[in-house]
C-alpha atoms as a PDB file:
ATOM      1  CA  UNK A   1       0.000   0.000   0.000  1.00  0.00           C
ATOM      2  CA  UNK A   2       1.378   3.847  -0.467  1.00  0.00           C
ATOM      3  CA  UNK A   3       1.372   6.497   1.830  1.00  0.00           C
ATOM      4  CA  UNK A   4      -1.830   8.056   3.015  1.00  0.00           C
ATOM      5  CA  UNK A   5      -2.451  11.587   3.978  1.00  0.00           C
ATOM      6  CA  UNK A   6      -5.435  13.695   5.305  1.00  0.00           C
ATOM      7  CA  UNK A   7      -6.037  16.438   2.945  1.00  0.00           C
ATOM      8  CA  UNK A   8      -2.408  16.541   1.233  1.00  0.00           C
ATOM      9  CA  UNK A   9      -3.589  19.117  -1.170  1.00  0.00           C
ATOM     10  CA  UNK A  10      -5.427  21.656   0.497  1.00  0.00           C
ATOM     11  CA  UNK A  11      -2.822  24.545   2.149  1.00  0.00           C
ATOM     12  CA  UNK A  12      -3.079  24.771   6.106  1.00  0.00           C
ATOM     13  CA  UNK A  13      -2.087  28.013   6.547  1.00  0.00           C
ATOM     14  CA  UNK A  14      -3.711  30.384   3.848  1.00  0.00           C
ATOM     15  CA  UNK A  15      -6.601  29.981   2.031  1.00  0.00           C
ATOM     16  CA  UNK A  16      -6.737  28.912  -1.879  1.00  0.00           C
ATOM     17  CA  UNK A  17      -6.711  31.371  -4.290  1.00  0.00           C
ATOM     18  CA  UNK A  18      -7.472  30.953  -8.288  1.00  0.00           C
ATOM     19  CA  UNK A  19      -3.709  31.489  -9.338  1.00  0.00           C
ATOM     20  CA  UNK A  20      -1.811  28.437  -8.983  1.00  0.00           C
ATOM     21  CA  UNK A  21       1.940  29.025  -6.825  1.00  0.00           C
ATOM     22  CA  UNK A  22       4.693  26.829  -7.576  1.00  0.00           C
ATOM     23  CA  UNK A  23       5.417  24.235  -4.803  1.00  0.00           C
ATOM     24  CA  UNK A  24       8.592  24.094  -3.351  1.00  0.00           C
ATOM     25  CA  UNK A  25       8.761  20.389  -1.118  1.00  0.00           C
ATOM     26  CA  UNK A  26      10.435  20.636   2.336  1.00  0.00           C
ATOM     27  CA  UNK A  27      11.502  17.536   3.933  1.00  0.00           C
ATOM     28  CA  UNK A  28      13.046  16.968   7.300  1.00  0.00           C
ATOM     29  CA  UNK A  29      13.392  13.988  10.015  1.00  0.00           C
ATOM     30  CA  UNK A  30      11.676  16.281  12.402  1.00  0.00           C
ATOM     31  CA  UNK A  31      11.213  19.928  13.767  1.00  0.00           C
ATOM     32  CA  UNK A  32      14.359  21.515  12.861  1.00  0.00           C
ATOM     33  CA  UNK A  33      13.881  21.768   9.341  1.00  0.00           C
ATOM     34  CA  UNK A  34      11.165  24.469  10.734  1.00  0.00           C
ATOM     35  CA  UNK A  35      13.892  27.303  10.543  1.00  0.00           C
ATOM     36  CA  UNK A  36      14.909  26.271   6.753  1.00  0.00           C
ATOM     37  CA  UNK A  37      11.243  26.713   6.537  1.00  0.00           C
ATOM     38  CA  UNK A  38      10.961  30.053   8.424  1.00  0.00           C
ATOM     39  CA  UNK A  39      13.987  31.524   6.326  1.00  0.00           C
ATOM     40  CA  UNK A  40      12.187  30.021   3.002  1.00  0.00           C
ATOM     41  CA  UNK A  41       9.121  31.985   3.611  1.00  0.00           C
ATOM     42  CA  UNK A  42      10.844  35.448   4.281  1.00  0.00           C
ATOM     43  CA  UNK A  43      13.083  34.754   1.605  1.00  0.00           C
ATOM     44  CA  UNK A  44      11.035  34.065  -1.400  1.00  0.00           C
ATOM     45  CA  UNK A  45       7.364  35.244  -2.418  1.00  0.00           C
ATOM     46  CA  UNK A  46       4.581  33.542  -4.250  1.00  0.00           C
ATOM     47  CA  UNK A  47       5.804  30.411  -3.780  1.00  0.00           C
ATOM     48  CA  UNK A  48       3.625  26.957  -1.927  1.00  0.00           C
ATOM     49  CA  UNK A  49       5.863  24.857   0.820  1.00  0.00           C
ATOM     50  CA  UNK A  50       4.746  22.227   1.763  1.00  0.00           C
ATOM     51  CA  UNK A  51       6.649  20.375   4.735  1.00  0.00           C
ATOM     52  CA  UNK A  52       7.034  16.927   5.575  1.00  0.00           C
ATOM     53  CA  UNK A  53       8.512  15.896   9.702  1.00  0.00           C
ATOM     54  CA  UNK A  54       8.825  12.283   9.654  1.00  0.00           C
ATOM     55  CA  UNK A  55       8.622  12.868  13.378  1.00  0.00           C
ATOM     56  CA  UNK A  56       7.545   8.738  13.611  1.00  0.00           C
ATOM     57  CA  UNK A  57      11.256   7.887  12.433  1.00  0.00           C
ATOM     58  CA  UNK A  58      13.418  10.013  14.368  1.00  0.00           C
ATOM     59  CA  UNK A  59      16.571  10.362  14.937  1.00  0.00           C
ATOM     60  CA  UNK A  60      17.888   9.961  11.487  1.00  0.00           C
ATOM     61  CA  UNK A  61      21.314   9.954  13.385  1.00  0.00           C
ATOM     62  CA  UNK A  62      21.253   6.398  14.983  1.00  0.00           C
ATOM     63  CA  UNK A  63      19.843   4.406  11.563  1.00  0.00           C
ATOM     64  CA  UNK A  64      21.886   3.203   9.057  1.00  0.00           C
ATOM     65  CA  UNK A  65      22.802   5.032   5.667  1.00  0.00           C
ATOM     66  CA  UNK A  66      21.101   2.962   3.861  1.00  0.00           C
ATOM     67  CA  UNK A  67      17.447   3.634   6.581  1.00  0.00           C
ATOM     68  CA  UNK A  68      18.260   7.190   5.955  1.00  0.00           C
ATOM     69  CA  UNK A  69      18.102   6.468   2.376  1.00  0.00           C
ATOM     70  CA  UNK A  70      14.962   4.921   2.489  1.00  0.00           C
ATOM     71  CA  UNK A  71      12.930   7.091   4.449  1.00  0.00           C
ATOM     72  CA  UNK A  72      14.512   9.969   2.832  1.00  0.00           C
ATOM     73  CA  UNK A  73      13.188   8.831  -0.847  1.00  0.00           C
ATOM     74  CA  UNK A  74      10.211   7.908   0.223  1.00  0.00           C
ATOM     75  CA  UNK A  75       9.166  11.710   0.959  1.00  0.00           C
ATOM     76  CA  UNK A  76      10.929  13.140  -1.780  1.00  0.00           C
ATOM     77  CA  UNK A  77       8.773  10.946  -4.184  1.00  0.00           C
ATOM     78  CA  UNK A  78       6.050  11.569  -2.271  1.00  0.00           C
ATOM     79  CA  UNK A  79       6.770  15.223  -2.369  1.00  0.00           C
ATOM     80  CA  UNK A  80       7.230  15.136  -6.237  1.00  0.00           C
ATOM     81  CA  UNK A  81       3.971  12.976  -7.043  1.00  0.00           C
ATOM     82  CA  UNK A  82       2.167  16.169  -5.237  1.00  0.00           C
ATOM     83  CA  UNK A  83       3.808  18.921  -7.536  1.00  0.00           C
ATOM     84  CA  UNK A  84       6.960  20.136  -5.698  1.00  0.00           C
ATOM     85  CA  UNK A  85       8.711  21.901  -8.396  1.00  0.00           C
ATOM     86  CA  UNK A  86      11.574  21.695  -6.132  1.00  0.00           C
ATOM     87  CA  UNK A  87      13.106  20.340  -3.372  1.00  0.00           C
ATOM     88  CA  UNK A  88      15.028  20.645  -0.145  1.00  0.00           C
ATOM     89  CA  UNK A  89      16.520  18.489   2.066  1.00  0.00           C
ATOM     90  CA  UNK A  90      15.927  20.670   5.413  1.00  0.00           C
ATOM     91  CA  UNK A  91      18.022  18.158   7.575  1.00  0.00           C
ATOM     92  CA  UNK A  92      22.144  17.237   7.594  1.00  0.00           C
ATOM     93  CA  UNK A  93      21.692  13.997   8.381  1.00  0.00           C
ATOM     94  CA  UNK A  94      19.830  13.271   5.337  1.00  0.00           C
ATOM     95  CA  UNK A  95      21.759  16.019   2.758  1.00  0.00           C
ATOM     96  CA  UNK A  96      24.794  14.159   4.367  1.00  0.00           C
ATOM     97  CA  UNK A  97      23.686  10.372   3.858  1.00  0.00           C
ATOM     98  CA  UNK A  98      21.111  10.380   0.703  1.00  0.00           C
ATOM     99  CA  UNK A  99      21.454  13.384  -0.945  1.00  0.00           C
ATOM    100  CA  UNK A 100      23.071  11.396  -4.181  1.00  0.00           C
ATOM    101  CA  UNK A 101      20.056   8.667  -3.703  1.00  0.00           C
ATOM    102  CA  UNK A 102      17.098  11.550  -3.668  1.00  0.00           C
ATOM    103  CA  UNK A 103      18.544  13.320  -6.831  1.00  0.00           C
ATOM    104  CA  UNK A 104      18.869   9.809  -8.601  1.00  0.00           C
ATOM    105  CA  UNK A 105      15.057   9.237  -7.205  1.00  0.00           C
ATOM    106  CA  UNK A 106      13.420  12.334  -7.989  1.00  0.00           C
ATOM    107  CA  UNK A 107      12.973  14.214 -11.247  1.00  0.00           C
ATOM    108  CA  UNK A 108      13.058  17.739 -10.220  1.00  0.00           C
ATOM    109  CA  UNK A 109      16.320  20.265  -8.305  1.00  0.00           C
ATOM    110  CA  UNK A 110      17.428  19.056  -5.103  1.00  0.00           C
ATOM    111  CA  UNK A 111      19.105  21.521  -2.926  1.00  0.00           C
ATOM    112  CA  UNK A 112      20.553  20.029   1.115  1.00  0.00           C
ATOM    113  CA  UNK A 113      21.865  22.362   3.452  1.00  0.00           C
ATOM    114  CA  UNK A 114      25.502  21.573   3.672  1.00  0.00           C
ATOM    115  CA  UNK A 115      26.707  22.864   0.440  1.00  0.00           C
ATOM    116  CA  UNK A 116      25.276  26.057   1.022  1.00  0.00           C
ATOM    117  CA  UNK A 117      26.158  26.767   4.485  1.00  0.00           C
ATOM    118  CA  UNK A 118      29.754  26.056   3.573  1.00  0.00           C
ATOM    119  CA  UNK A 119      29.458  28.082   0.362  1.00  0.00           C
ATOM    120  CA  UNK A 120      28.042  31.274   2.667  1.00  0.00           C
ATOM    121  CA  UNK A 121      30.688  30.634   4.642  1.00  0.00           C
ATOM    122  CA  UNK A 122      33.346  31.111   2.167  1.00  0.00           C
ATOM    123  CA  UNK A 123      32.175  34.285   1.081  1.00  0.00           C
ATOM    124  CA  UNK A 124      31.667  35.736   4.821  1.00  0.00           C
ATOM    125  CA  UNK A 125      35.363  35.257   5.366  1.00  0.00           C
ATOM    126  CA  UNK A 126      36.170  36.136   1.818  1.00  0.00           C
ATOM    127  CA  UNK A 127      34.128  39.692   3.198  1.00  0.00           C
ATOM    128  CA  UNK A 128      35.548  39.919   6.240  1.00  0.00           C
ATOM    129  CA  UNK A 129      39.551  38.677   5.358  1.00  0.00           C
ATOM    130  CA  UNK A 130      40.591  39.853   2.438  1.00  0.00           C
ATOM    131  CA  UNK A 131      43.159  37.757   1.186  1.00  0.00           C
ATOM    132  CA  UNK A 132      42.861  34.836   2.817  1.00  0.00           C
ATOM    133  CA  UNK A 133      43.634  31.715   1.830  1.00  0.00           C
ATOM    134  CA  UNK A 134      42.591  28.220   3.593  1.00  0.00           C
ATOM    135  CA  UNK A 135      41.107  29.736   5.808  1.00  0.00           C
ATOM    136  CA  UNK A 136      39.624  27.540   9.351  1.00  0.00           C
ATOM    137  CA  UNK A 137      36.224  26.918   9.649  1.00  0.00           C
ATOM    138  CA  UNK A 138      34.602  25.855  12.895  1.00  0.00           C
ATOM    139  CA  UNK A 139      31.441  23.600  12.088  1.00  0.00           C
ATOM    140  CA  UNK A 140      28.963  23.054  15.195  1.00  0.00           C
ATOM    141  CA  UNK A 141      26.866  20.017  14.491  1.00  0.00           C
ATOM    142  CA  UNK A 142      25.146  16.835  15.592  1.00  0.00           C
ATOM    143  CA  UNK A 143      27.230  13.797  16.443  1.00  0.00           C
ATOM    144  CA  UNK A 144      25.529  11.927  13.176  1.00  0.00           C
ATOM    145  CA  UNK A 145      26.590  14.797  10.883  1.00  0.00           C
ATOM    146  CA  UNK A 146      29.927  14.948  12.335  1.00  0.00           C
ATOM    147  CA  UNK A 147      30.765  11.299  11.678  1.00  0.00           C
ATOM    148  CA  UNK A 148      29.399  11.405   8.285  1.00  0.00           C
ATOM    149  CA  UNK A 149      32.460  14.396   7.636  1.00  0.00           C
ATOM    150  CA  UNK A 150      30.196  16.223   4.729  1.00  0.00           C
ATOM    151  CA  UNK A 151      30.653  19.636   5.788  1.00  0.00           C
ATOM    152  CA  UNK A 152      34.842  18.179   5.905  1.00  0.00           C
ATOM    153  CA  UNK A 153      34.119  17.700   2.438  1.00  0.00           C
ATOM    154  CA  UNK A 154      32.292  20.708   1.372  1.00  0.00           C
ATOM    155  CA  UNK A 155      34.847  22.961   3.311  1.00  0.00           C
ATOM    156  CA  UNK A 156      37.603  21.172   1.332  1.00  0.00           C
ATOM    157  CA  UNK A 157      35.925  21.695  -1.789  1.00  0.00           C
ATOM    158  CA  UNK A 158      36.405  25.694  -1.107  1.00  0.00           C
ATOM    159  CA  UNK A 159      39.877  25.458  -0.287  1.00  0.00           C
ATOM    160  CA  UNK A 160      38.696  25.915   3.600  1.00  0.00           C
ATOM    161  CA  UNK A 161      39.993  23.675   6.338  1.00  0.00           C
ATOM    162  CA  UNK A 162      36.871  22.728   8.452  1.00  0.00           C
ATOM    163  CA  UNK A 163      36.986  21.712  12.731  1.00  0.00           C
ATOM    164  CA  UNK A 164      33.810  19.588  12.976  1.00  0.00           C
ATOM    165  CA  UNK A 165      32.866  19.637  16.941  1.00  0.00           C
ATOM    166  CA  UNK A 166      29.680  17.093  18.079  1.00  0.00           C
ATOM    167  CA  UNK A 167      27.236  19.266  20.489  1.00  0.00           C
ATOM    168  CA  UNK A 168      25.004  16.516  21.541  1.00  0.00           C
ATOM    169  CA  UNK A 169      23.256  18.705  24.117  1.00  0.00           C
ATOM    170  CA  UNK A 170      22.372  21.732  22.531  1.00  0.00           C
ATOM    171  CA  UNK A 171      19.370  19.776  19.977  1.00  0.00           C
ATOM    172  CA  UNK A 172      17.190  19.042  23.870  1.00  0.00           C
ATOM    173  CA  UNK A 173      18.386  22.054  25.269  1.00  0.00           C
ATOM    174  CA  UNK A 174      16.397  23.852  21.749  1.00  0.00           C
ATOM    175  CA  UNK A 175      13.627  21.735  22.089  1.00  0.00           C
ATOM    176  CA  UNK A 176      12.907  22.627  26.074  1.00  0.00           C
ATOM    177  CA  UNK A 177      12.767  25.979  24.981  1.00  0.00           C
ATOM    178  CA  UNK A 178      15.808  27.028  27.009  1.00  0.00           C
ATOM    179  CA  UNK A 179      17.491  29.164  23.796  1.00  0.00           C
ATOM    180  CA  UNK A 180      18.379  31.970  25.553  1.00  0.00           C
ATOM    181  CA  UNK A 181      19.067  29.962  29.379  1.00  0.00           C
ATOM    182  CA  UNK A 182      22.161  30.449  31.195  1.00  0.00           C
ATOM    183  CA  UNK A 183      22.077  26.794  31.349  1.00  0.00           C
ATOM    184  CA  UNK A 184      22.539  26.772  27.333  1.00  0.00           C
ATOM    185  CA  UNK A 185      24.754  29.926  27.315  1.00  0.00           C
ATOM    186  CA  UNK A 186      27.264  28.116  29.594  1.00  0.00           C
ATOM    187  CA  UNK A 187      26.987  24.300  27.680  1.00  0.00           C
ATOM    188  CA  UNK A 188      27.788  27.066  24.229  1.00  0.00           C
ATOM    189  CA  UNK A 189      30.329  28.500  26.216  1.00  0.00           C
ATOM    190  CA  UNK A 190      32.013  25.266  27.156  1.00  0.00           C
ATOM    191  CA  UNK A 191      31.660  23.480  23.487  1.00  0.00           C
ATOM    192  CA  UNK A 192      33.402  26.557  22.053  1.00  0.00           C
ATOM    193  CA  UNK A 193      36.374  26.716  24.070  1.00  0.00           C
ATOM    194  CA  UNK A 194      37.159  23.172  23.534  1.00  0.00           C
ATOM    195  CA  UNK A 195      36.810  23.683  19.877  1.00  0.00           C
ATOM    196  CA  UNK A 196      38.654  26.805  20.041  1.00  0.00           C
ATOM    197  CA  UNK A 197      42.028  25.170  21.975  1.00  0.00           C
ATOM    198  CA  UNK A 198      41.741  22.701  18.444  1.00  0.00           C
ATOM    199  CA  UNK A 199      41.709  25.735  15.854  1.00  0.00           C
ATOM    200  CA  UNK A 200      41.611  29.396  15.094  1.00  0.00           C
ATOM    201  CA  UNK A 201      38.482  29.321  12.693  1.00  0.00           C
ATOM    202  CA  UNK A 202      37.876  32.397  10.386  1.00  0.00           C
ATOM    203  CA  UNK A 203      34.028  31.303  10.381  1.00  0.00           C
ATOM    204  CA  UNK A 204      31.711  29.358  12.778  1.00  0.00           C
ATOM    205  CA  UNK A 205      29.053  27.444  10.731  1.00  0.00           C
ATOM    206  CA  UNK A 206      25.836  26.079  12.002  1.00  0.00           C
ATOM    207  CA  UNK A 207      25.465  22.508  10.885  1.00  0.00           C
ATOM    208  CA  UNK A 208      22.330  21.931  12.351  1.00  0.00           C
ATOM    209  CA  UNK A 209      18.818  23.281  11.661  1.00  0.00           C
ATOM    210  CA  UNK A 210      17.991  23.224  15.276  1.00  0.00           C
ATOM    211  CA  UNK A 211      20.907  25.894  15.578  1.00  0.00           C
ATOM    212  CA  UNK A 212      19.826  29.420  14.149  1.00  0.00           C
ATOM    213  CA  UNK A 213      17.212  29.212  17.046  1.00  0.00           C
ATOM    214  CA  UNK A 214      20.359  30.100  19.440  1.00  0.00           C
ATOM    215  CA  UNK A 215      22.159  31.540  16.631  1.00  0.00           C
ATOM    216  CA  UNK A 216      22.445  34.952  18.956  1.00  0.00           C
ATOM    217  CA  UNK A 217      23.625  33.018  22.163  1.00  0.00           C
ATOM    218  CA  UNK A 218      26.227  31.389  20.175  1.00  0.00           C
ATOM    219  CA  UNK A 219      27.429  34.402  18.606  1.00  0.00           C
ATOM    220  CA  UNK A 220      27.510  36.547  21.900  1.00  0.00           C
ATOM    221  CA  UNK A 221      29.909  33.229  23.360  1.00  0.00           C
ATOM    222  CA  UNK A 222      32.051  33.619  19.791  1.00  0.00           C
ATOM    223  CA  UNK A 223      32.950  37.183  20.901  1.00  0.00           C
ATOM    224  CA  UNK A 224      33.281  36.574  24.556  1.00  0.00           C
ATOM    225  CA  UNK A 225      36.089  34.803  24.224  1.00  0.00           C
ATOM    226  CA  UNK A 226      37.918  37.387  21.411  1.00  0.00           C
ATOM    227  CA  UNK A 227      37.249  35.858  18.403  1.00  0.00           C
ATOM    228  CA  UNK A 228      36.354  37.591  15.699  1.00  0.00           C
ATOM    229  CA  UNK A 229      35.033  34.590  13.514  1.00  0.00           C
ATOM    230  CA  UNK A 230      31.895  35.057  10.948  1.00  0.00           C
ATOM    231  CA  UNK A 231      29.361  33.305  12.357  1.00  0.00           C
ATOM    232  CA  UNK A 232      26.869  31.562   9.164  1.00  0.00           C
ATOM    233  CA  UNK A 233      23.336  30.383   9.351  1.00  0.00           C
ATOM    234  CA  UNK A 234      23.345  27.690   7.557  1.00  0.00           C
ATOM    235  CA  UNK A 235      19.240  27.671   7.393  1.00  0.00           C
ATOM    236  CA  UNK A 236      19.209  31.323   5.599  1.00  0.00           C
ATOM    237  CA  UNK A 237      21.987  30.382   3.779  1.00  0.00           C
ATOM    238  CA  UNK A 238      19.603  27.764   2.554  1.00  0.00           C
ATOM    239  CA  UNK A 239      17.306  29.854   1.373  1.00  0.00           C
ATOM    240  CA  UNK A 240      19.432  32.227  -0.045  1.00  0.00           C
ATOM    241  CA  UNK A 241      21.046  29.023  -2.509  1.00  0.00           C
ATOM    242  CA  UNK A 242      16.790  28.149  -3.004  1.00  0.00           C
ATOM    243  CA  UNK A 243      16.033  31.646  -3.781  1.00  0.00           C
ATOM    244  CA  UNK A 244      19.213  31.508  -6.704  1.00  0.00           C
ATOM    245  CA  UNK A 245      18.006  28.474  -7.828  1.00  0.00           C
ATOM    246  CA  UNK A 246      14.347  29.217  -9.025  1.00  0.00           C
ATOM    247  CA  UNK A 247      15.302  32.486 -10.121  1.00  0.00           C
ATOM    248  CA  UNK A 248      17.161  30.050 -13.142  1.00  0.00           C
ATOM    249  CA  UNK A 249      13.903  27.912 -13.147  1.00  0.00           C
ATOM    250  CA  UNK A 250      10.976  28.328 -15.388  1.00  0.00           C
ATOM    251  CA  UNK A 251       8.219  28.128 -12.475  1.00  0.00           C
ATOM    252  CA  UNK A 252      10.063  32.071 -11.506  1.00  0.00           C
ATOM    253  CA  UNK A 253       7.468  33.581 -14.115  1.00  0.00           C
ATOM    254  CA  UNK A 254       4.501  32.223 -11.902  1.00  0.00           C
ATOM    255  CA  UNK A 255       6.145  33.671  -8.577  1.00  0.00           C
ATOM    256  CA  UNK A 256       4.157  37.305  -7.495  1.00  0.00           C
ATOM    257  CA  UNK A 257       4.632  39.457  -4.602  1.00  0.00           C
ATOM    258  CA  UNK A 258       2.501  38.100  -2.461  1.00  0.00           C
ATOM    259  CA  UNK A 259       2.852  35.930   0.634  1.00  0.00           C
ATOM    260  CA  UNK A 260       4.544  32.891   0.088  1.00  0.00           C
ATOM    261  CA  UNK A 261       2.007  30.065   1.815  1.00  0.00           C
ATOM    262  CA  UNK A 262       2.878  26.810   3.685  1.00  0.00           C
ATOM    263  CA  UNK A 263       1.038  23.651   4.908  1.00  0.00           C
ATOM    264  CA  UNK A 264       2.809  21.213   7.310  1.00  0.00           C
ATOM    265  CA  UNK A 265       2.487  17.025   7.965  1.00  0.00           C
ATOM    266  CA  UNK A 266       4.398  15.324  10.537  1.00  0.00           C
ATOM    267  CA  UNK A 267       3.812  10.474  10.693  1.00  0.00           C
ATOM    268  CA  UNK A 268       3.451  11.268  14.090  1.00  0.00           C
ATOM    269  CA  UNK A 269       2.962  13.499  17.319  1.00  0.00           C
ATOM    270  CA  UNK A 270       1.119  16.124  15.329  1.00  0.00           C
ATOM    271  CA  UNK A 271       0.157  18.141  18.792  1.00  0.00           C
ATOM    272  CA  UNK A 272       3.698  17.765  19.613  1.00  0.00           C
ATOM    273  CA  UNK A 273       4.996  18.894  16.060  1.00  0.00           C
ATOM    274  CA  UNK A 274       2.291  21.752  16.359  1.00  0.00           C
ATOM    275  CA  UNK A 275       3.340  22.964  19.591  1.00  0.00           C
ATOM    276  CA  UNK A 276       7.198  22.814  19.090  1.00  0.00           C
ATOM    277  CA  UNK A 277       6.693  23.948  15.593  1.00  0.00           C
ATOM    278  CA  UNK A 278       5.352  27.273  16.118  1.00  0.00           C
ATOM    279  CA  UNK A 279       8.737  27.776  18.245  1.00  0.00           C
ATOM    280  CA  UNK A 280      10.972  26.792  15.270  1.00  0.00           C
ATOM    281  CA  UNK A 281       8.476  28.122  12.836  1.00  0.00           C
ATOM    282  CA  UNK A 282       8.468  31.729  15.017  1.00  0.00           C
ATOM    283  CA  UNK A 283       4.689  31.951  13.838  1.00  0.00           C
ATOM    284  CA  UNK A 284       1.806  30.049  14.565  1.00  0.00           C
ATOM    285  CA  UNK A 285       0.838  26.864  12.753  1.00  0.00           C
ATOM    286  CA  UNK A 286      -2.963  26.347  12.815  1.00  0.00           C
ATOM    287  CA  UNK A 287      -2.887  22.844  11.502  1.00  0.00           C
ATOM    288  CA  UNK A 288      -0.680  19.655  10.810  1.00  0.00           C
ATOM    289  CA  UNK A 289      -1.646  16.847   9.324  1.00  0.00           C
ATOM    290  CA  UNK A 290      -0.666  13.062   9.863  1.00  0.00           C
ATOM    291  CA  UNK A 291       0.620  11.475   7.461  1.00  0.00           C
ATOM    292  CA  UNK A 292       1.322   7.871   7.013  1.00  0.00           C
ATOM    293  CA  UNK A 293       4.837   6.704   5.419  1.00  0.00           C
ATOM    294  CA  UNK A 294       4.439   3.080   6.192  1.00  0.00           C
ATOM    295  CA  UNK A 295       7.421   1.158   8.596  1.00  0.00           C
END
């Protein structure tokens, strides 16, 4: 049997109007894609999200590649058969694992979030050092994304050496809603000056889509102890690569300066998603659906 949905086409968020917006598809494991969303919608105009949490599977981080894989295709296709023009991969575990497999699934763009962050970072420490060559990157991140090296790689690929440092606390620490708690501010504090005793970095990335939520805190701990490092979000810089990307596609003719809409659907714990996702969302979502992906 294939996936079933309650009301898959109808927008949650906005009502239906007679001129039909391109869809842009939105995947993620869980919430923290939310903030890929969030910068999506103040990013680009006229456009139709529509976001998929596959909250029932989660954490990506402690299945196989080949599980990630899986799961990860199965919402892109899903995503496509519904009429996403477009898609991104709102979640580093999956950009990092199944990227390849989703573009050899699907038939439309894939963008993931690593590529870009690491691209943004480049030019912020192109902008603020001159000059510089090879320059050391910091990248904050899960333990999953870590191991899997990808932002290593994407660094490399820009001539920028990259310090990948796990911060396995900071994801439930987001969640409880402690993003600006002295508790977090001090756990920041304490990841960063191990880090920091490793390498010098030029530019602090955010590797993880919970992140930008305590993108501030982190920043505020980056100067308290004298660094001047760029510090990158990779969620806007996200956007920003999504918002070059249609603006080469066709569907750009369709796109007006209205609103962009959104509708969200989480395989499980759609009070929780609801709840949690108006945090990560930073607006209110009125409805998410439950969708069913299978096992």
């Amino acid at each position: 049997l294939g996936p079933t949905e309650t009301n898959m086409s109808t927008p949650a968020e906005s009502p239906m109007t007679d001129t039909p917006r391109p869809i842009v598809g939105v995947f993620d494991s869980g919430f923290g894609g939310l903030t890929v969303l969030r910068a999506l919608l103040s990013t680009i105009t006229g456009a139709h999200f529509v976001y998929i949490g596959d909250t029932a599977r989660l954490p990506y981080g402690a299945k196989s590649r080949a599980t990630v894989a899986r799961y990860a295709v199965e919402s892109a296709r899903l995503l496509e058969s519904r009429g996403a023009q477009l898609l991104v991969i709102a979640c580093n575990t999956a950009t990092a694992l199944a990227l390849d497999d989703i573009r050899s699934a699907v038939r439309v763009t894939v963008v993931g979030v690593i590529a870009p962050g690491a691209l943004a970072t480049a030019e912020a420490i192109a902008t603020s050092y001159p000059g510089l060559t090879n320059p050391d990157v910091l990248v904050l991140a899960t333990a999953a994304t870590v191991q899997s090296h990808a932002y290593h790689a994407a660094c490399a690929a820009l001539d920028m050496s990259a310090t990948e440092m796990a911060c396995p606390l900071l994801v439930p620490l987001v969640e409880e809603g402690w993003t600006d708690h002295p508790v977090t501010r001090d756990v920041i504090r304490i990841y960063l000056r191990e880090a920091f005793a490793e390498c010098t970095p030029r530019g602090v990335l955010l590797g993880c889509t919970h992140y930008p939520l305590i993108h501030a805190a982190i920043e505020s701990e980056v100067r308290g102890l004298y660094s001047h490092a760029v510090v990158v979000d990779s969620a806007q810089a996200t956007a920003d690569a999504v918002a070059r990307t249609v603006a080469t596609m066709p569907l750009i003719h369709q796109l007006t300066s209205s609103p962009s809409t959104f509708e969200c659907f989480a395989t499980d714990s759609v009070e929780k998603f609801q709840r949690l996702g108006s945090h990560f969302l930073d607006r209110s979502i009125s409805t998410v659906h439950l969708l069913d992906l299978g096992g």
